[in-house]
Protein backbone atom coordinates (compact mmCIF):
# COMPACT_ATOMS: atom_id res chain seq x y z
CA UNK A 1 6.06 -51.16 55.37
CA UNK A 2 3.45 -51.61 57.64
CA UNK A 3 4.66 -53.81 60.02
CA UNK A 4 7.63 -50.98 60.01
CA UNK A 5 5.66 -48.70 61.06
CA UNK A 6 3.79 -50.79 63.81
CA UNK A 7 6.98 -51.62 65.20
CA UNK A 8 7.93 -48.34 65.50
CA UNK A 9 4.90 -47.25 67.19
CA UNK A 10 5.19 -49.80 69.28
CA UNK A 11 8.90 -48.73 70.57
CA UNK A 12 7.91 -45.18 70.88
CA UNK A 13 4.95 -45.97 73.65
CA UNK A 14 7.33 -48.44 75.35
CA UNK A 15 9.70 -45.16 75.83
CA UNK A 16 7.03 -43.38 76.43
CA UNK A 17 6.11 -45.58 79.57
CA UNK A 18 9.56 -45.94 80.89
CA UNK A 19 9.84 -42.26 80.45
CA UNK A 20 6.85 -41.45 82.56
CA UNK A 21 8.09 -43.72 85.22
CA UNK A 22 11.16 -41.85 85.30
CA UNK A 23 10.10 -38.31 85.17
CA UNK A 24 6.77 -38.65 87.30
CA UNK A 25 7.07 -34.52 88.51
CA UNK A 26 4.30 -32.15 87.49
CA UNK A 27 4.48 -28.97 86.10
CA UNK A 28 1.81 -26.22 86.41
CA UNK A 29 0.17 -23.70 83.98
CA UNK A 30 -1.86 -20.91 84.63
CA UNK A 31 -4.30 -21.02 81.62
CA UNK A 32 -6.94 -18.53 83.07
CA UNK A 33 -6.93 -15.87 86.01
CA UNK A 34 -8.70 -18.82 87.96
CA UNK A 35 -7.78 -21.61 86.46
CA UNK A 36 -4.41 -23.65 86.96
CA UNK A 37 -3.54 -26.84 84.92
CA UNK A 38 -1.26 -29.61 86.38
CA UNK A 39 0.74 -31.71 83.90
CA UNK A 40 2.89 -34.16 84.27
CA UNK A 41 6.69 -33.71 82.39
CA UNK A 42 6.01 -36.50 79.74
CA UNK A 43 2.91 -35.62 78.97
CA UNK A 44 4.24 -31.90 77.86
CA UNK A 45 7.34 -33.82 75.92
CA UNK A 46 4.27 -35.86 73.74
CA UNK A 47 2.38 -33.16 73.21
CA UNK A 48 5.21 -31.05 71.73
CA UNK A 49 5.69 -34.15 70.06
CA UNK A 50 2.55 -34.41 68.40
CA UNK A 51 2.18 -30.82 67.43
CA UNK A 52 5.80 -31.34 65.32
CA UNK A 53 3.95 -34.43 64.04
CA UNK A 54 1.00 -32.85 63.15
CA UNK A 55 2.79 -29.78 61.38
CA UNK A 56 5.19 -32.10 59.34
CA UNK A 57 1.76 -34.27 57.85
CA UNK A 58 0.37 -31.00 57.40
CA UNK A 59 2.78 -29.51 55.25
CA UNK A 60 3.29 -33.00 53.35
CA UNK A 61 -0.53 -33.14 52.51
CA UNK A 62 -1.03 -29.66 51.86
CA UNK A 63 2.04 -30.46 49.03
CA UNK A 64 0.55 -33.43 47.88
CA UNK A 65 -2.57 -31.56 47.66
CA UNK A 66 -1.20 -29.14 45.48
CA UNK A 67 0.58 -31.28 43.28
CA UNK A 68 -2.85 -33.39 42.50
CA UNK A 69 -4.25 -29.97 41.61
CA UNK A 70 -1.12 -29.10 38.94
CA UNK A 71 -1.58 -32.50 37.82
CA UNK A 72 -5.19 -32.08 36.98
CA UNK A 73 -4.42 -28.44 35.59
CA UNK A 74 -1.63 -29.88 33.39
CA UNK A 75 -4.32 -32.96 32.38
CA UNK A 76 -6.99 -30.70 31.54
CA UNK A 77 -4.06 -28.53 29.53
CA UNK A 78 -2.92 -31.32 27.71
CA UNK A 79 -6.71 -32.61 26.62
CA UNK A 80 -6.78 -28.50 25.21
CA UNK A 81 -3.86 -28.95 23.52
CA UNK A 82 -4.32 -32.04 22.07
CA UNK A 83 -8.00 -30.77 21.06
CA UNK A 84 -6.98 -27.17 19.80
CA UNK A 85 -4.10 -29.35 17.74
CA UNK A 86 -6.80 -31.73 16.25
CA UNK A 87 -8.39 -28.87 14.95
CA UNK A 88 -6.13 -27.31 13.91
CA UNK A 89 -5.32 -30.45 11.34
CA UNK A 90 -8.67 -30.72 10.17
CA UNK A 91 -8.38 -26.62 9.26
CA UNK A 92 -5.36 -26.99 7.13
CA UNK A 93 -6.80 -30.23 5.83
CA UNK A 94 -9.73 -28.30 4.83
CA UNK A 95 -7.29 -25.65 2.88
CA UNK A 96 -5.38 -28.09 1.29
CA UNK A 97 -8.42 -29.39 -0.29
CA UNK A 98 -9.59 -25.88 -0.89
CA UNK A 99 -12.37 -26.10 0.80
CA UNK A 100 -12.40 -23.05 2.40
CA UNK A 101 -15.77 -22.23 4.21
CA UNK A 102 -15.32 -25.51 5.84
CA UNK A 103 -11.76 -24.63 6.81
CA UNK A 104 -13.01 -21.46 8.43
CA UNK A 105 -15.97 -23.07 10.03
CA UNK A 106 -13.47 -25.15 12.41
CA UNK A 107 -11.38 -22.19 12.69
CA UNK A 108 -13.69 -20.22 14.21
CA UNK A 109 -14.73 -23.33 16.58
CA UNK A 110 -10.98 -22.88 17.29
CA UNK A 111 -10.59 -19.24 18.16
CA UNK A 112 -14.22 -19.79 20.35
CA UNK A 113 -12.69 -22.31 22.61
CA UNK A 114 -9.11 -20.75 22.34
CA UNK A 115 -9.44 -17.77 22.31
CA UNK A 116 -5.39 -16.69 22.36
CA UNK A 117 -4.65 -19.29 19.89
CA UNK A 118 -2.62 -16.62 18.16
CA UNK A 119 -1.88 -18.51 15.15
CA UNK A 120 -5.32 -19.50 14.57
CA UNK A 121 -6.67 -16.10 14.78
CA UNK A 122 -3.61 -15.18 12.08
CA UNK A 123 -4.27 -17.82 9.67
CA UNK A 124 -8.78 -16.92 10.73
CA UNK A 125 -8.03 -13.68 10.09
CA UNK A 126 -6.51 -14.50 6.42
CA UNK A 127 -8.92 -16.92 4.63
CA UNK A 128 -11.41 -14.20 5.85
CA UNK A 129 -9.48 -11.56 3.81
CA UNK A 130 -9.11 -14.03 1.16
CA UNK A 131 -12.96 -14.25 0.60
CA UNK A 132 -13.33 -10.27 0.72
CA UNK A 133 -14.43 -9.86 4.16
CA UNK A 134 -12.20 -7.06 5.25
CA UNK A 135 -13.93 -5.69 8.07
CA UNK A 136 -13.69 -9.52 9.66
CA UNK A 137 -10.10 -9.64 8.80
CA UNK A 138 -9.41 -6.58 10.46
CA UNK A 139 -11.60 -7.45 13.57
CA UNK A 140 -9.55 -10.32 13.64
CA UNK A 141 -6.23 -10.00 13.58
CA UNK A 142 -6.59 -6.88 15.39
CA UNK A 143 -7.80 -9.23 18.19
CA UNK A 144 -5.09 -11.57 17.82
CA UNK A 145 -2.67 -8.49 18.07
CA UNK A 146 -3.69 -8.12 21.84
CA UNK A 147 -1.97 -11.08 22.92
CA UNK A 148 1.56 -10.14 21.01
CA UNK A 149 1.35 -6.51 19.13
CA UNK A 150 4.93 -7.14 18.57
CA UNK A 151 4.65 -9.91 15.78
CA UNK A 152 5.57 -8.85 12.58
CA UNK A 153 3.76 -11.24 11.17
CA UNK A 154 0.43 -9.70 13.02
CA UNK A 155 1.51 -6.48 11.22
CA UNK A 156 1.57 -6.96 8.12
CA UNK A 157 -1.56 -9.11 8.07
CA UNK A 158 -3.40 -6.01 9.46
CA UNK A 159 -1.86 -3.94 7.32
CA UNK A 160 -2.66 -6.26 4.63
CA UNK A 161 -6.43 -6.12 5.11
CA UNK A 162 -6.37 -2.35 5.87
CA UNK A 163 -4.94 -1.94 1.93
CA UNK A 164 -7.02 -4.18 0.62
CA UNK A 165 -10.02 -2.72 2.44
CA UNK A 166 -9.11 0.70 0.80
CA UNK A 167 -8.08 2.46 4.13
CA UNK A 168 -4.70 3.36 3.14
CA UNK A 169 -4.31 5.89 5.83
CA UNK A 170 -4.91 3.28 8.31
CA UNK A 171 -2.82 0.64 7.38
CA UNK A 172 0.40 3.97 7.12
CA UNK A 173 -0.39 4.68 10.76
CA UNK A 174 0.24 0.97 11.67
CA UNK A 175 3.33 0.95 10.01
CA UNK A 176 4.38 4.15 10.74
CA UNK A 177 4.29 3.05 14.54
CA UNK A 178 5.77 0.06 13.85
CA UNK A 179 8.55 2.14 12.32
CA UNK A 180 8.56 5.03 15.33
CA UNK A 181 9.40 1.79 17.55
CA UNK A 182 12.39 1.32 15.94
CA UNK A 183 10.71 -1.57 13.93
CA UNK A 184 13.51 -3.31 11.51
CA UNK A 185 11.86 -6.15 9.88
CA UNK A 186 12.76 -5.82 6.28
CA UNK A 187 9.54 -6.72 5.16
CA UNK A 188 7.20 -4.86 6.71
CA UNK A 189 9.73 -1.51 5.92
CA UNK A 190 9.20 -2.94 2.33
CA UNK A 191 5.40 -3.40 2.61
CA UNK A 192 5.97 0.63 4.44
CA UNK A 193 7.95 1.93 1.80
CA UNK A 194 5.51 0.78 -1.50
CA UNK A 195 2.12 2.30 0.65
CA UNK A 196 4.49 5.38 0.88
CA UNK A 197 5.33 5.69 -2.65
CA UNK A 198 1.95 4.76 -3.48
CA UNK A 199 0.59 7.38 -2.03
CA UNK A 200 3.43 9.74 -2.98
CA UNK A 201 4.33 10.60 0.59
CA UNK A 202 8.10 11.04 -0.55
CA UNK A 203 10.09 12.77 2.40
CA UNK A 204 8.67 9.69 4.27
CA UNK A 205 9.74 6.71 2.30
CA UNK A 206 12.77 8.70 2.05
CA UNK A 207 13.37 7.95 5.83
CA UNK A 208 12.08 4.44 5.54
CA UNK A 209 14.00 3.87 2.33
CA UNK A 210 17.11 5.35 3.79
CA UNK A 211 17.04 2.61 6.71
CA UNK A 212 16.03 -0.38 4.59
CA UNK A 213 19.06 0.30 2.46
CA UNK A 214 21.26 0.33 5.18
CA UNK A 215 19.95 -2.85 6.56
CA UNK A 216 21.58 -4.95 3.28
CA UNK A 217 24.99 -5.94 2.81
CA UNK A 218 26.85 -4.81 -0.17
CA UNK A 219 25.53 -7.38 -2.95
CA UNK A 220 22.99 -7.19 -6.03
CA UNK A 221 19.51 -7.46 -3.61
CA UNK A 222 21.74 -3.48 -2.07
CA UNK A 223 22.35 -1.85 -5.62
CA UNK A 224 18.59 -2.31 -5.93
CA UNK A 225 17.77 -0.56 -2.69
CA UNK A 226 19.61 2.17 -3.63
CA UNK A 227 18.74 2.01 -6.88
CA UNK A 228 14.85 2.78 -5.21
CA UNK A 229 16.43 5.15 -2.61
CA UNK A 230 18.21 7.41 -5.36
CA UNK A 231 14.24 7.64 -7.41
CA UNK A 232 12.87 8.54 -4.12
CA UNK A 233 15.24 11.40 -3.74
CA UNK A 234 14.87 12.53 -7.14
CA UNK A 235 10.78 12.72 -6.08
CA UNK A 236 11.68 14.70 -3.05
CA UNK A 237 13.24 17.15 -5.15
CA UNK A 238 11.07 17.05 -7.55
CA UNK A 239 7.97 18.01 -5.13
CA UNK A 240 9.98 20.72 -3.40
CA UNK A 241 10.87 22.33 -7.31
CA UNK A 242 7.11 21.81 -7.51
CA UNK A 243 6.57 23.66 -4.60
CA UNK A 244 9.16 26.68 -5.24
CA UNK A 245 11.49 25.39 -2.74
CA UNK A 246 13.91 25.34 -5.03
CA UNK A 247 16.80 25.00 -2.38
CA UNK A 248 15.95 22.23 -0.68
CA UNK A 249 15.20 20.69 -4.12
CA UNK A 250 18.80 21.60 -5.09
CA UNK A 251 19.72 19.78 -2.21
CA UNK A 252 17.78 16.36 -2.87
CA UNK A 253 18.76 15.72 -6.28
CA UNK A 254 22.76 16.70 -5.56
CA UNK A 255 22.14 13.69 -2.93
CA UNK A 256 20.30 11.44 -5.65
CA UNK A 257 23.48 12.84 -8.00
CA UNK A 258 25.98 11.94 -4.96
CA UNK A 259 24.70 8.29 -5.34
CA UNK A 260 24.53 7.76 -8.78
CA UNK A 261 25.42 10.60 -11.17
CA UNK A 262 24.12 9.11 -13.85
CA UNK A 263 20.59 9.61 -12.26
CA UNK A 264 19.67 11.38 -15.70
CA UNK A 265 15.92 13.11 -13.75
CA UNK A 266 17.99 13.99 -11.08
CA UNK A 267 20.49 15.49 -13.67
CA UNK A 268 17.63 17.39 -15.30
CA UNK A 269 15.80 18.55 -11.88
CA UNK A 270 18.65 20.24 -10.54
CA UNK A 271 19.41 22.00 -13.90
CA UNK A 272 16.12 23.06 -13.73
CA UNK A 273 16.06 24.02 -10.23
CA UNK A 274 19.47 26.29 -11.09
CA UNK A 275 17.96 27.78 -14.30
CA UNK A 276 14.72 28.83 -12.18
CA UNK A 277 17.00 30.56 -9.59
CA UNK A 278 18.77 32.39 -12.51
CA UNK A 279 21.20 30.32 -12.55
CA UNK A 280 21.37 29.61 -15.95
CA UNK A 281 24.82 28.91 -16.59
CA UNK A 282 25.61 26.16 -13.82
CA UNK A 283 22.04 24.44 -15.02
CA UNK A 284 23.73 24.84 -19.35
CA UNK A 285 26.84 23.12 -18.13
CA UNK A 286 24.94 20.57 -15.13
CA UNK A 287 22.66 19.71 -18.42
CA UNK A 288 25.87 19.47 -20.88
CA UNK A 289 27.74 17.47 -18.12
CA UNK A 290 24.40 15.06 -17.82
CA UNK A 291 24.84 14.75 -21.62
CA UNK A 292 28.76 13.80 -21.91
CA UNK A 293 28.32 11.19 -18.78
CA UNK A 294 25.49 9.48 -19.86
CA UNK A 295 24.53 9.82 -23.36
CA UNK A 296 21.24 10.48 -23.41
CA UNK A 297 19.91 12.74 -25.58
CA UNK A 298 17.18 14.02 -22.76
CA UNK A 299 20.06 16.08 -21.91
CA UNK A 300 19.97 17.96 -25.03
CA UNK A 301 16.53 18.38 -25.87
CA UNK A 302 16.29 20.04 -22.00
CA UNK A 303 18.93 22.54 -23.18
CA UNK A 304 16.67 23.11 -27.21
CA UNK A 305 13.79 23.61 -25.42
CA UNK A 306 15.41 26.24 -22.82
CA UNK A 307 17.20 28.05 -25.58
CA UNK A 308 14.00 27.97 -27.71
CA UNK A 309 12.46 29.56 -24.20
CA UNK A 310 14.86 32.29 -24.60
CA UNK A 311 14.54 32.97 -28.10
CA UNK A 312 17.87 32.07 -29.50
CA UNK A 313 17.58 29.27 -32.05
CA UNK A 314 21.50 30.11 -33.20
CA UNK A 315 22.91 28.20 -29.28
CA UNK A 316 20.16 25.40 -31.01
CA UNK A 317 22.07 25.10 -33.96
CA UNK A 318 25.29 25.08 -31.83
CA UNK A 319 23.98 22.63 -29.13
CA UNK A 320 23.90 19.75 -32.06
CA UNK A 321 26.68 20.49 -34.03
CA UNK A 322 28.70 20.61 -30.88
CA UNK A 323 27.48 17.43 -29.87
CA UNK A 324 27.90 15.84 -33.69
CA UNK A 325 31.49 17.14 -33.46
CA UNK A 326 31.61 15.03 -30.09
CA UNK A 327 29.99 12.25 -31.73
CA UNK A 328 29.84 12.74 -35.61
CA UNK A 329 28.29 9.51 -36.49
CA UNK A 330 25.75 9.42 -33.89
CA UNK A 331 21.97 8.74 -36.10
CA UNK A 332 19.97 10.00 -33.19
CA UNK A 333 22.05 13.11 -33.07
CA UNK A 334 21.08 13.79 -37.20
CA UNK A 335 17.92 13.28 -36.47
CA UNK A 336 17.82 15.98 -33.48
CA UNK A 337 19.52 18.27 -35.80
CA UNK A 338 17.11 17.79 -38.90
CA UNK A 339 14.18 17.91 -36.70
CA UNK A 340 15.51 21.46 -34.91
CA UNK A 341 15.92 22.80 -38.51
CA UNK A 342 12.55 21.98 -39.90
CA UNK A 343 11.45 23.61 -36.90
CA UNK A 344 13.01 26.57 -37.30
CA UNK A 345 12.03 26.94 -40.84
CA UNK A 346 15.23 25.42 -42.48
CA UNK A 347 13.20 23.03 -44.13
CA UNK A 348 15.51 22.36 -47.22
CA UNK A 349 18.12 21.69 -45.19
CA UNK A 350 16.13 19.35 -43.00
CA UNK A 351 14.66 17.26 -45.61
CA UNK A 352 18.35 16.86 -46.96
CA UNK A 353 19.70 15.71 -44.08
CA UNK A 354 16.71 13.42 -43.25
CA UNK A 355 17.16 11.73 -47.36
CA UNK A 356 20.51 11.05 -46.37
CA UNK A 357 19.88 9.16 -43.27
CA UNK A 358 17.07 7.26 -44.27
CA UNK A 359 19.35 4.32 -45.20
CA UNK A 360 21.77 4.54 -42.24
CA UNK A 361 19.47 3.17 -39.39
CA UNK A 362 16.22 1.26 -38.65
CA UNK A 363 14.02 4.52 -38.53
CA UNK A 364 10.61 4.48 -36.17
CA UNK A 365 7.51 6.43 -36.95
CA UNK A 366 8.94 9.92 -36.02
CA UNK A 367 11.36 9.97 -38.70
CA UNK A 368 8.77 8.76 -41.30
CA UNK A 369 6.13 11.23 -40.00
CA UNK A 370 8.81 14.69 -39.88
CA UNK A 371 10.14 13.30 -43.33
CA UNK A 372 6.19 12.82 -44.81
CA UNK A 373 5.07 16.32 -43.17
CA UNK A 374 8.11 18.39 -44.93
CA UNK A 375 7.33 16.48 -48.23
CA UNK A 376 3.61 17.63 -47.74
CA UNK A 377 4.31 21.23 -46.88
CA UNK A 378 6.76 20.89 -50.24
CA UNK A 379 3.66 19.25 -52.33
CA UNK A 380 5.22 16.02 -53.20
CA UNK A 381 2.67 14.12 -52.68
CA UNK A 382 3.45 10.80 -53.60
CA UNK A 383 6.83 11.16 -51.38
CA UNK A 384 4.59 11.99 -48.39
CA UNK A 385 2.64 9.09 -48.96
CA UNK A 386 4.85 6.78 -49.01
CA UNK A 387 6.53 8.30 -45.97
CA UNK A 388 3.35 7.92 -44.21
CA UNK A 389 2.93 3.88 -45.64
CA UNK A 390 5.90 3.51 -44.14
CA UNK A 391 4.85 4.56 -40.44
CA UNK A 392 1.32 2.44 -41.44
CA UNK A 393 3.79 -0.77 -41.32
CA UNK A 394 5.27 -0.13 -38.15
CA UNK A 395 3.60 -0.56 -34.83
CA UNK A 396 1.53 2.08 -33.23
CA UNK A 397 3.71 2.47 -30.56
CA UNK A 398 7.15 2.77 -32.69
CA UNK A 399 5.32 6.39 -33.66
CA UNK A 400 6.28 7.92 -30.15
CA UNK A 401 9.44 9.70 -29.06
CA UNK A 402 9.96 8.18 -25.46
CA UNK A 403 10.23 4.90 -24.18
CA UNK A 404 10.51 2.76 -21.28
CA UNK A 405 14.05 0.65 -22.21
CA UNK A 406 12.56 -1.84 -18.63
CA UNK A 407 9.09 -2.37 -19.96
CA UNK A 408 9.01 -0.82 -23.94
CA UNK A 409 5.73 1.16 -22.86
CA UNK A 410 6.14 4.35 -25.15
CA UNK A 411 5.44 7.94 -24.34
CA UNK A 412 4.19 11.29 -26.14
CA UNK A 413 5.86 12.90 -23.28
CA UNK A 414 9.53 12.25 -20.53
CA UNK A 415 9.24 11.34 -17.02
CA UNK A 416 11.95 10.83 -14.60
CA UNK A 417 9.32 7.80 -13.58
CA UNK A 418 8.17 4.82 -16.06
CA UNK A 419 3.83 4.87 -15.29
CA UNK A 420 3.24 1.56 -16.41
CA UNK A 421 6.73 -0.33 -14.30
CA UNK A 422 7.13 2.46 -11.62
CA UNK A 423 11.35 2.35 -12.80
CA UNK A 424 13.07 5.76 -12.22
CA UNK A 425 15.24 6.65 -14.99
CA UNK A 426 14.22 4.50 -17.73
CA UNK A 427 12.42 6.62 -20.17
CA UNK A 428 14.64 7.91 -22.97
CA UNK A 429 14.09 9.59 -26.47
CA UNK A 430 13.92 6.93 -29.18
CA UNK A 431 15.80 9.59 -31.27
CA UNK A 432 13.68 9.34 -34.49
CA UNK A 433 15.10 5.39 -34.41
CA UNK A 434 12.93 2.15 -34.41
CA UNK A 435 13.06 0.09 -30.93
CA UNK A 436 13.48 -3.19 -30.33
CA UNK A 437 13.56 -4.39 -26.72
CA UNK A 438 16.51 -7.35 -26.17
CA UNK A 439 16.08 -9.65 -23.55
CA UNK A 440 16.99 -7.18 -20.87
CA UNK A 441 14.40 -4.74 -22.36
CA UNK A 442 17.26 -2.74 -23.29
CA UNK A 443 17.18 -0.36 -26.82
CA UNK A 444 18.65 -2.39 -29.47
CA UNK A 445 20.14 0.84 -31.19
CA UNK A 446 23.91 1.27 -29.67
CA UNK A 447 24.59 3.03 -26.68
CA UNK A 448 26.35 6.40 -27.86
CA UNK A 449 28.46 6.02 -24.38
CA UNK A 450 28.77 3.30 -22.37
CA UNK A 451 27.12 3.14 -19.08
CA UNK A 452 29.27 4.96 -16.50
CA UNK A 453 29.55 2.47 -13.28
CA UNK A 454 28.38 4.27 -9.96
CA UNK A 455 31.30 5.93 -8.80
CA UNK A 456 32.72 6.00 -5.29
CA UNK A 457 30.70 8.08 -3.61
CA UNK A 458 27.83 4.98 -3.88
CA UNK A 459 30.18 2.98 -1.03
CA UNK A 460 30.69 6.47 0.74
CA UNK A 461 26.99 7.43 1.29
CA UNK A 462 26.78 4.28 3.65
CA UNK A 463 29.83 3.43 4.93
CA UNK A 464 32.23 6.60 5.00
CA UNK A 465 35.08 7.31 2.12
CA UNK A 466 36.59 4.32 1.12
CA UNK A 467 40.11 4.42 2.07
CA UNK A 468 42.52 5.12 -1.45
């Protein structure tokens, strides 16, 4: 290559000579007012020459220049990467041994010389909120949130350590920006919508709720969304009947109804909504309806205890018999009916009917304890005993008339939502009988109706009327 070169050279100043001795005129500049400089034509034609020359190695070693300079940035790059990735081994080799302090020792080595390792601060930011330093975990993912505040993942580890740190508020105004950006990770709307019910701030999770639904395909994991979305209606209602808005509460359980009509709290909130506007007959016959879809007795002792409001224990009478002539071999029904006697002072009658049944059915604590307390007020003493034995061999819990059918917690009291599961709609009265939860915590007692399937209007609500 050398020699190449050389030889070249050495052509280009033999032209050069043979040029000058061709072109031997002069050519004159005037540099300065003064001052006048003679050239000759082949000295001009070399100089151009050379200042082409001169630009061309310029640009060359100004590019090589540069590239040395990537290649050293991309060198120094790669000995960060390979170091941040070393330790970033020895951390999860640290957790996998559970040896956390150690883990989070070279983690925060890490994040020190890497500071937008973004993963590292994530990961940092959780072992410290596994070891109950909040404020840390919050410090750090909030750092790490700088570099991307779009990562989901980001979001609900913040969120995460804003719960767990006890400031719920905080960790709802995350989300709830999250949301306001049009957010749509299912997950974090999940993690959203439990703060939200948590905290009871219904008419919220009802928009949340309403979106996360929508987001599923039909299928099983979709029922259960709406399952959720029709109990968060039914507590939107529930809080406007609460607060004497009883049209707008009207209006949220018809939706939770629209879904699912046999939403039995929804059933009972709007009857109770009607029958507090005066209304009285639509919330008899939304009550009665509830009754004849569903089965449940809730229904019925809605419609006793607003009759017994009103003073006419005759429509109680009527309410049971009407139902027994619907369904005259239904136990729980009896029992209603003997129990609604005794309390309205037909005790003979009661104690009759309760003698007869007491063979029929596999009777819980209330039956036992309404049969012992008429055989008391009678004086039959050794009868009430042995009525009371009786609820001594049962469980404690078999002596209440409400249960959970998901999670066989029992109640003194109904609620349209299970306390100990958080389930909508799966208290019901025992109906004097003994329960038994089968594998799908349902009552072992039959059903007096089968369970109605949601109707239509469950596929309209999200995707229009279904064509007939």
């Amino acid at each position: 290559m050398t020699r190449l070169l050389l030889l070249v050279m050495l052509l280009l100043a033999v032209a050069l000579v043979k040029l000058a001795e061709w072109n031997d005129q002069k050519v004159s500049f005037q540099l300065f007012p003064h001052k006048v400089l003679v050239l000759p034509q082949i000295t001009l034609l070399v100089l151009a020459f050379a200042l082409g020359a001169g630009l061309v190695f310029l640009i060359h070693g100004l590019s090589d220049l540069l590239s040395w300079v990537e290649n050293l940035r991309e060198g120094r790059e790669e000995k960060r990467s390979e170091k941040a990735m070393a330790l970033w081994k020895r951390a999860w080799t640290e957790i996998n041994r559970s040896h956390l302090p150690q883990a989070i020792s070279v983690l925060e080595r890490l994040v020190t010389l890497f500071p937008d390792h973004k993963e590292a601060l994530l990961l940092y930011g959780d072992l410290k909120r596994s070891t109950g330093d909040y404020v840390g975990a919050i410090r750090i993912h909030r750092r790490a949130r700088v570099f991307d505040e779009e990562d989901v993942r980001l979001v609900l580890a913040l969120a995460n350590d804003y719960e767990m740190a006890a400031r719920q508020e905080d960790a709802m105004a995350l989300l709830r920006e999250y949301f306001k950006k049009e957010g749509r990770n299912r997950e974090v709307l999940e993690f959203f919508r439990r703060l939200l019910v948590k905290n009871e701030r219904w008419e919220e999770a009802l928009a949340v709720q309403t979106v996360l639904a929508r987001s599923f395909e039909k299928g099983e994991r979709r029922d259960r969304e709406v399952a959720i979305l029709v109990g968060i209606r039914f507590e939107v209602g529930f809080l406007l009947h609460r607060q004497g808005q009883t049209e707008g509460a009207r209006r949220a359980f018809r939706g939770a109804l629209k879904i699912d009509p046999s939403f039995t709290p929804a059933r009972i909130g709007l009857a109770e909504a009607q029958i507090a506007e005066g209304r009285e007959k639509e919330g008899i016959e939304n009550l009665w309806e509830g009754w004849e879809r569903t089965g449940q007795t809730l229904h019925l002792v809605r419609l006793e205890e607003f009759y017994l409001e009103k003073g006419n224990p005759d429509a109680v009478l009527s309410l049971y018999e009407k139902a027994l002539g619907k369904k005259p071999g239904h136990s729980g029904l009896r029992f209603h009916q003997a129990r609604v006697q005794n309390l309205l002072g037909m005790e003979e009658e009661a104690l009759s009917r309760l003698e007869a049944m007491e063979g029929e059915a596999n009777w819980g604590g209330e039956f036992y304890r309404l049969t012992g307390e008429i055989y008391e007020r009678r004086r039959q003493t050794e009868a009430a005993l042995d009525a009371y034995k009786r609820i001594m061999s049962l469980d404690p819990s078999d002596d209440q008339p409400y249960v959970c059918k998901a999670c066989r917690t029992f109640y003194a009291g109904w609620a349209g939502r299970c306390p100990a599961c958080q389930q909508w709609n799966t208290i019901v009265c025992t109906d004097g009988l003994l329960f038994s939860a089968t594998s799908h915590g349902e009552a072992a007692y039959p059903a007096p109706f089968p369970a109605p399937p949601l109707r239509i209007a469950y596929q309209e609500y999200f995707s229009g009327p279904t064509p007939s």
